[in-house]
N, C-alpha and C. Protein backbone atom coordinates (compact mmCIF):
# COMPACT_ATOMS: atom_id res chain seq x y z
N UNK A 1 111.86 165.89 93.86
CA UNK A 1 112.98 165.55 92.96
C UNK A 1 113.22 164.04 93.01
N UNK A 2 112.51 163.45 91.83
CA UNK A 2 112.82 162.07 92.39
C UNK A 2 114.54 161.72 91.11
N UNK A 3 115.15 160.59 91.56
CA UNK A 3 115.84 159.94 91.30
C UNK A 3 115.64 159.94 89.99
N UNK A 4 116.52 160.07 88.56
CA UNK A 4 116.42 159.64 87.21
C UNK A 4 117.12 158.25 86.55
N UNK A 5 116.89 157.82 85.49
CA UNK A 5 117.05 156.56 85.41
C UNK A 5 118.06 157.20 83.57
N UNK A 6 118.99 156.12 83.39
CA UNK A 6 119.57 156.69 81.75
C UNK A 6 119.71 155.82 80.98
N UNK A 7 119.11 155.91 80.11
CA UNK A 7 118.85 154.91 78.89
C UNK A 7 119.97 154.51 78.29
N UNK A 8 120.58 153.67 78.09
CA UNK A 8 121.62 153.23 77.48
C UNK A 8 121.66 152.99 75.93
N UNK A 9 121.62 153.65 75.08
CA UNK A 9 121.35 154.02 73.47
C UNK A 9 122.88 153.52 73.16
N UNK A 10 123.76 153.27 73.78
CA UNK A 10 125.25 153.03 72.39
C UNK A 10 126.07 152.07 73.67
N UNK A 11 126.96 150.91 73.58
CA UNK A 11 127.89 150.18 74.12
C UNK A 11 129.03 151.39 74.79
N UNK A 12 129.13 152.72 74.02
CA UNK A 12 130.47 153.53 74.86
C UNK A 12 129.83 153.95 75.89
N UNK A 13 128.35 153.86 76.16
CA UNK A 13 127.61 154.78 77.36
C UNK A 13 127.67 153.67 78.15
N UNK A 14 127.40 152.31 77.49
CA UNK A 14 127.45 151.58 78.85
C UNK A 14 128.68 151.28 79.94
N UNK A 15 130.10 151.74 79.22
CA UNK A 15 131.06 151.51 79.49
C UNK A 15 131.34 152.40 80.68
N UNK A 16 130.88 153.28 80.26
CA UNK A 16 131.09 154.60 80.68
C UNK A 16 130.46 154.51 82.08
N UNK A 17 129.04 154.24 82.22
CA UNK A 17 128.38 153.50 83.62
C UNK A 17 128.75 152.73 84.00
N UNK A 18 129.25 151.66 83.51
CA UNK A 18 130.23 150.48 84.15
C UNK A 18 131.53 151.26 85.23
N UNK A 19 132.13 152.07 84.13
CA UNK A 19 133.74 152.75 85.22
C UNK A 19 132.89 153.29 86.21
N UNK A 20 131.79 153.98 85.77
CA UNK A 20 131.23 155.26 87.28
C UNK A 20 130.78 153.82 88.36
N UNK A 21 130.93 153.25 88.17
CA UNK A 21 130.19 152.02 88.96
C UNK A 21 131.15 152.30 89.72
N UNK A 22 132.49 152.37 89.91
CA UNK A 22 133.23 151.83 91.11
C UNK A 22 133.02 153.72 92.03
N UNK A 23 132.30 154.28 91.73
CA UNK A 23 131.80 156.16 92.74
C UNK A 23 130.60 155.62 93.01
N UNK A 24 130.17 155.12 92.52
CA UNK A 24 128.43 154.69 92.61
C UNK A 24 127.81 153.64 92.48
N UNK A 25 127.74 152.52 93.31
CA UNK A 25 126.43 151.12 92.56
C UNK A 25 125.53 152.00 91.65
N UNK A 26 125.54 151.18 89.83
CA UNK A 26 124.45 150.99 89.38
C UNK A 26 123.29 149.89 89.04
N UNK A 27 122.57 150.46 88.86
CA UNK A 27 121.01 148.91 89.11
C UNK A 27 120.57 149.08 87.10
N UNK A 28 121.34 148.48 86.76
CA UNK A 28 121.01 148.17 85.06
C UNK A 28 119.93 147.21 84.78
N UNK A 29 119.15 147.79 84.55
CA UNK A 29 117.60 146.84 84.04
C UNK A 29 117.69 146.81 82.44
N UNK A 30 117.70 145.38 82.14
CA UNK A 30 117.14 145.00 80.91
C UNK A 30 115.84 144.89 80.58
N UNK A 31 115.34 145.71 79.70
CA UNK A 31 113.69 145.34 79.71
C UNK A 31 113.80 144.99 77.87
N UNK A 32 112.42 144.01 77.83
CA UNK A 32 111.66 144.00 76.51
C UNK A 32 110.84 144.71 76.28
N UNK A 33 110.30 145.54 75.53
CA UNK A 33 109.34 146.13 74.75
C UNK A 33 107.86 145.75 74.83
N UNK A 34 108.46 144.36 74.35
CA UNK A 34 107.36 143.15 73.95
C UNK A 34 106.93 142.14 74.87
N UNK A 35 107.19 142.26 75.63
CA UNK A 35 107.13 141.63 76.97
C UNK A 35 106.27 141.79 78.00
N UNK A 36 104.87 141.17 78.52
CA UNK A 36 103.83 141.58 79.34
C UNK A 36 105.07 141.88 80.98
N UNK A 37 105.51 140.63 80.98
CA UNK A 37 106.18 140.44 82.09
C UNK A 37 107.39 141.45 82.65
N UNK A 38 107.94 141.89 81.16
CA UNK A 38 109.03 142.79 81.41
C UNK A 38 108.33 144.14 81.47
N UNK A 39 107.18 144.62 81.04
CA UNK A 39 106.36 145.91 81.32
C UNK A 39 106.14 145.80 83.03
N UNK A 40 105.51 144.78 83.89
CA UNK A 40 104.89 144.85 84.76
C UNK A 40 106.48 145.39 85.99
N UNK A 41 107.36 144.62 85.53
CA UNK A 41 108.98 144.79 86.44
C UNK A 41 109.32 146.47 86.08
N UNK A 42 109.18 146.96 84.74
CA UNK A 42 109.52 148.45 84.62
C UNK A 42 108.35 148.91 85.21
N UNK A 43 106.74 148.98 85.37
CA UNK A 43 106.39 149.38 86.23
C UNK A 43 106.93 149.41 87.55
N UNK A 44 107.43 148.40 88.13
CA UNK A 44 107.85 148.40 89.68
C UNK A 44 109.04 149.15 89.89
N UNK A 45 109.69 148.95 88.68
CA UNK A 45 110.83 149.91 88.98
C UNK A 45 110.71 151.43 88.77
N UNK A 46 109.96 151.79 88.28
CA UNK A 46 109.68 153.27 88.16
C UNK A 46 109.15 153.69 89.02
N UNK A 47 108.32 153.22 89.59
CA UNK A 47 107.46 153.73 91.19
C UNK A 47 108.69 153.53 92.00
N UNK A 48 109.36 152.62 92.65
CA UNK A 48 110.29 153.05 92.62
C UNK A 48 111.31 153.97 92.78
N UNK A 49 111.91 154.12 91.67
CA UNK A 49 112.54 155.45 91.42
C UNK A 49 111.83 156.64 91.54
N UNK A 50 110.29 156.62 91.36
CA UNK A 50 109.87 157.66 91.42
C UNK A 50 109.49 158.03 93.05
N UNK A 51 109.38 157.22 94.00
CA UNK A 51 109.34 157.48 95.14
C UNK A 51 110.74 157.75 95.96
N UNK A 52 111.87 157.25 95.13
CA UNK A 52 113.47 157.80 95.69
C UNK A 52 113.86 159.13 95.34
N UNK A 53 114.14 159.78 96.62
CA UNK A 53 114.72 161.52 96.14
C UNK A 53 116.25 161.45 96.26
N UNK A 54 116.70 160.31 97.15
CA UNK A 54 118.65 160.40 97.03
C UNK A 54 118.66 158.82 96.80
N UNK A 55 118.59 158.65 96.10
CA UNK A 55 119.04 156.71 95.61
C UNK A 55 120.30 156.46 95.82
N UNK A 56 120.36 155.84 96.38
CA UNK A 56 121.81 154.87 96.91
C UNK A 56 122.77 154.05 95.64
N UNK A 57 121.76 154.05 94.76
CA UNK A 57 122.69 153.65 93.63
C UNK A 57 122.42 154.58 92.14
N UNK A 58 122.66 154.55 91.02
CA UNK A 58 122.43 155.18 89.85
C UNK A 58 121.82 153.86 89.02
N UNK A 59 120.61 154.62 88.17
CA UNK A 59 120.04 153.41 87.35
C UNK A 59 119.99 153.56 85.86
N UNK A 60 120.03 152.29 85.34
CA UNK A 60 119.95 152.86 83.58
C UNK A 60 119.37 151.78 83.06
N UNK A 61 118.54 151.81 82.28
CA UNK A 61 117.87 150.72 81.48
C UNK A 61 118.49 150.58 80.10
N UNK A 62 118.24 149.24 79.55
CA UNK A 62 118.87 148.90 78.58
C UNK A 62 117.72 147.94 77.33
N UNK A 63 117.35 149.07 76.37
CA UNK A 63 116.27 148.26 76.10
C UNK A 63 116.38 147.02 75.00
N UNK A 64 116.75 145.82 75.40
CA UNK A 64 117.07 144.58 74.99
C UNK A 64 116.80 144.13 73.41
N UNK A 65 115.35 144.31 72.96
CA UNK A 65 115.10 144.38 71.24
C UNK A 65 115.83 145.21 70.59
N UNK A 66 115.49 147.09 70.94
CA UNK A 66 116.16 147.78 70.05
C UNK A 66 118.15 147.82 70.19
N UNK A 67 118.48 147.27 71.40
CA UNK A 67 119.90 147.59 71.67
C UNK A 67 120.75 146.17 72.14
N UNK A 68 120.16 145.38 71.19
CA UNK A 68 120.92 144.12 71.30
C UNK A 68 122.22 144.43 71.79
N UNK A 69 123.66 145.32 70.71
CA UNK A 69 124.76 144.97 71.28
C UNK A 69 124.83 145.44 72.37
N UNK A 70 124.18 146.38 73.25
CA UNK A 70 124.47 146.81 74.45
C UNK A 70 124.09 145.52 75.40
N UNK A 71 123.02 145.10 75.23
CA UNK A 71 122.47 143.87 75.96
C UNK A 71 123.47 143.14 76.24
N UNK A 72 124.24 142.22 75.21
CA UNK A 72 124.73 141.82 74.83
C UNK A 72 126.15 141.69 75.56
N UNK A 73 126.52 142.83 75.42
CA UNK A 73 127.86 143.79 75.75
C UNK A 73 127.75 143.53 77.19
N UNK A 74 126.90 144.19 77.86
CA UNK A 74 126.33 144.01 79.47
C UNK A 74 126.57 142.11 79.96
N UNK A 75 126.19 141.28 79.60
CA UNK A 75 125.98 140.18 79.83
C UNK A 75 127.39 139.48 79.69
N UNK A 76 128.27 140.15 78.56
CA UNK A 76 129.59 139.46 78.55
C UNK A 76 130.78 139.92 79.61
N UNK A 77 130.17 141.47 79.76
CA UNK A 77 131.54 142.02 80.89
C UNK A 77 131.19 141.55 81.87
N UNK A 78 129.85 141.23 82.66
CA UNK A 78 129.65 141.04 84.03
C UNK A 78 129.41 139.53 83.96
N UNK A 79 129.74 139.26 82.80
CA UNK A 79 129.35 137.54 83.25
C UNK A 79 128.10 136.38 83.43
N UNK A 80 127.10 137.45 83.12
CA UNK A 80 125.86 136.57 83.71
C UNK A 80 125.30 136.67 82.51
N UNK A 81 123.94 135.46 82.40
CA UNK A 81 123.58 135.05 81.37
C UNK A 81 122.65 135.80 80.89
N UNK A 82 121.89 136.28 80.05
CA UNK A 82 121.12 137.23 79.84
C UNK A 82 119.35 136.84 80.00
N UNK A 83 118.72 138.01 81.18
CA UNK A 83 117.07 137.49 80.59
C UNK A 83 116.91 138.89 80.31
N UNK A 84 115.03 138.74 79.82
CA UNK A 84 114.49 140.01 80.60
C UNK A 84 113.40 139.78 80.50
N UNK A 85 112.53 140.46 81.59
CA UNK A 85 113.51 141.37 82.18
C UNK A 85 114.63 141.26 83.06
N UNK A 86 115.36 141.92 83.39
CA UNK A 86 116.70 141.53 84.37
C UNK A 86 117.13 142.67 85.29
N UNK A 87 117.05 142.40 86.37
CA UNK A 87 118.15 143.44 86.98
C UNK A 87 119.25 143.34 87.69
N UNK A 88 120.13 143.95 87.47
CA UNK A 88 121.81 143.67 87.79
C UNK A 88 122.45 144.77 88.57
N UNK A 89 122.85 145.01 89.45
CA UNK A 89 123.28 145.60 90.65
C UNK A 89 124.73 145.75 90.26
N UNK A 90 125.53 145.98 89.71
CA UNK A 90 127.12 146.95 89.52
C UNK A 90 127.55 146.93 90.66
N UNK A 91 129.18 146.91 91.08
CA UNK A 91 129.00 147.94 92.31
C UNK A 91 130.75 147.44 91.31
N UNK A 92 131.66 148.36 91.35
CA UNK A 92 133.08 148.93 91.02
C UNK A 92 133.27 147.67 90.01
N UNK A 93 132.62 147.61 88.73
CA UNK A 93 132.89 146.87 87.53
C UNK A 93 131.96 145.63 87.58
N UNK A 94 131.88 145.28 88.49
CA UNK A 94 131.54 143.74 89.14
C UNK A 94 130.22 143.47 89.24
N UNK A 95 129.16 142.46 89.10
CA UNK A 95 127.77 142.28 89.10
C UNK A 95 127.91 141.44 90.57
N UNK A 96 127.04 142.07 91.65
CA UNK A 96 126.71 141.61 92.92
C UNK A 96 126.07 140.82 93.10
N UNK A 97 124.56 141.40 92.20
CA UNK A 97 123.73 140.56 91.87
C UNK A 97 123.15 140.39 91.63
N UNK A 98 122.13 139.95 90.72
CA UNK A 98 120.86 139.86 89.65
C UNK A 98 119.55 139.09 89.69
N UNK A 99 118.44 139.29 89.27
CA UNK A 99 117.31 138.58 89.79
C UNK A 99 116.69 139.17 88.11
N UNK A 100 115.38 138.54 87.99
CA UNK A 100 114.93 138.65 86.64
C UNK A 100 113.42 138.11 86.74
N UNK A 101 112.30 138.81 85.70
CA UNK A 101 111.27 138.39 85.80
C UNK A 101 110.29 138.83 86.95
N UNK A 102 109.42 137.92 87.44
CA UNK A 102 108.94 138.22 88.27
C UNK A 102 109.18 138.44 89.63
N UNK A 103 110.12 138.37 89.77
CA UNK A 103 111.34 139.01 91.25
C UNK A 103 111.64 140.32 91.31
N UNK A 104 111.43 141.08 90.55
CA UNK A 104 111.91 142.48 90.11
C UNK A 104 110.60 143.08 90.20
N UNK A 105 110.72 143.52 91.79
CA UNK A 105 108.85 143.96 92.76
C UNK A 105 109.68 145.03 92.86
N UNK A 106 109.08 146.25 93.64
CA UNK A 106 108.88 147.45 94.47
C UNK A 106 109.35 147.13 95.76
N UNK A 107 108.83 145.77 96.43
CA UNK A 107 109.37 145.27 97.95
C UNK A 107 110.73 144.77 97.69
N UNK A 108 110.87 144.12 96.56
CA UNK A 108 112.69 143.47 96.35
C UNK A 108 113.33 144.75 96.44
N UNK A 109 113.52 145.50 95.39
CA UNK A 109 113.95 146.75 95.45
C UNK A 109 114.28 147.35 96.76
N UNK A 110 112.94 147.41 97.24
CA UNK A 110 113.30 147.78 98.57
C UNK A 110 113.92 147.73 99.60
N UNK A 111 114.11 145.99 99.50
CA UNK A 111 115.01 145.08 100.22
C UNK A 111 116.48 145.28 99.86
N UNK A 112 116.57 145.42 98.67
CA UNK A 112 117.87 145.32 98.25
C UNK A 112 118.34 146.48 98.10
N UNK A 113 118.21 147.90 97.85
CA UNK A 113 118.28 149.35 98.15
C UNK A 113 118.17 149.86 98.82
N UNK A 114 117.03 149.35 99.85
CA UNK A 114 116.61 150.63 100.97
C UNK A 114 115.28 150.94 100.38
N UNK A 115 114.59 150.98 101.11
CA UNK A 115 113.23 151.79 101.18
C UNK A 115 113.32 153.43 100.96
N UNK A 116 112.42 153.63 99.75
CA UNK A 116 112.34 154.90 99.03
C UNK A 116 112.06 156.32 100.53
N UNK A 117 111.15 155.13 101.47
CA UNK A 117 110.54 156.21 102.29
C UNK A 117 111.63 156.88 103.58
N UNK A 118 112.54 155.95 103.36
CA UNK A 118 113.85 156.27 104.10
C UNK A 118 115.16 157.26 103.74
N UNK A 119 114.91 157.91 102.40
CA UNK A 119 115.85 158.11 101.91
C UNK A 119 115.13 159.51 101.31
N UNK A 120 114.21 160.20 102.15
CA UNK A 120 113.90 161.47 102.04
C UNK A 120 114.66 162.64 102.96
């Protein structure tokens, strides 16, 4: 049973993950489509998730071309400037903290979550 990840399709869903943020850290990844660089970071993050069976936080991607205002939306409540790829760490409304690009490994993750192999 690994860990699922929720696509963020409309600004009321993101809101909605934003409030659950203060029961749960979420890890909101912005990805591009079009993007070599932002494919290789959603690879890392899916192995990943796919090696977590109780994740310490809840995750949702936000896909940046097709869902500008969510992007958008994301970058103005928490304050930070927008890349992607991007990932942003939630924890009760608030962005902890974010890294983008080629920083967004399987070992960062790891570092910054906990190791998947620990959390069986």
């Amino acid at each position: 049973m690994m860990a699922e990840i929720q696509q963020l399709m409309s600004v009321n869903q993101w809101d909605v993950a934003l409030k659950a943020s203060s029961e749960k850290p979420l890890l909101v990844f912005k990805h591009s489509t079009s993007c070599s660089v932002s494919a290789g970071a959603h690879e890392e993050l899916m192995n990943y998730i796919k090696d977590t069976n109780t994740a310490p936080v809840d995750f949702a991607i936000v896909h940046v071309i097709e869902e500008r205002p969510i992007s958008n939306a994301i970058a103005e409540q928490l304050g930070i400037k927008h890349a992607s790829p991007q990932a942003i760490l939630v924890k009760d409304g608030e962005a902890v903290w974010d890294t983008s690009h080629w920083h967004i490994t399987y070992a960062f993750l790891s570092e910054k979550l906990g190791s998947p192999a620990n959390s069986q």
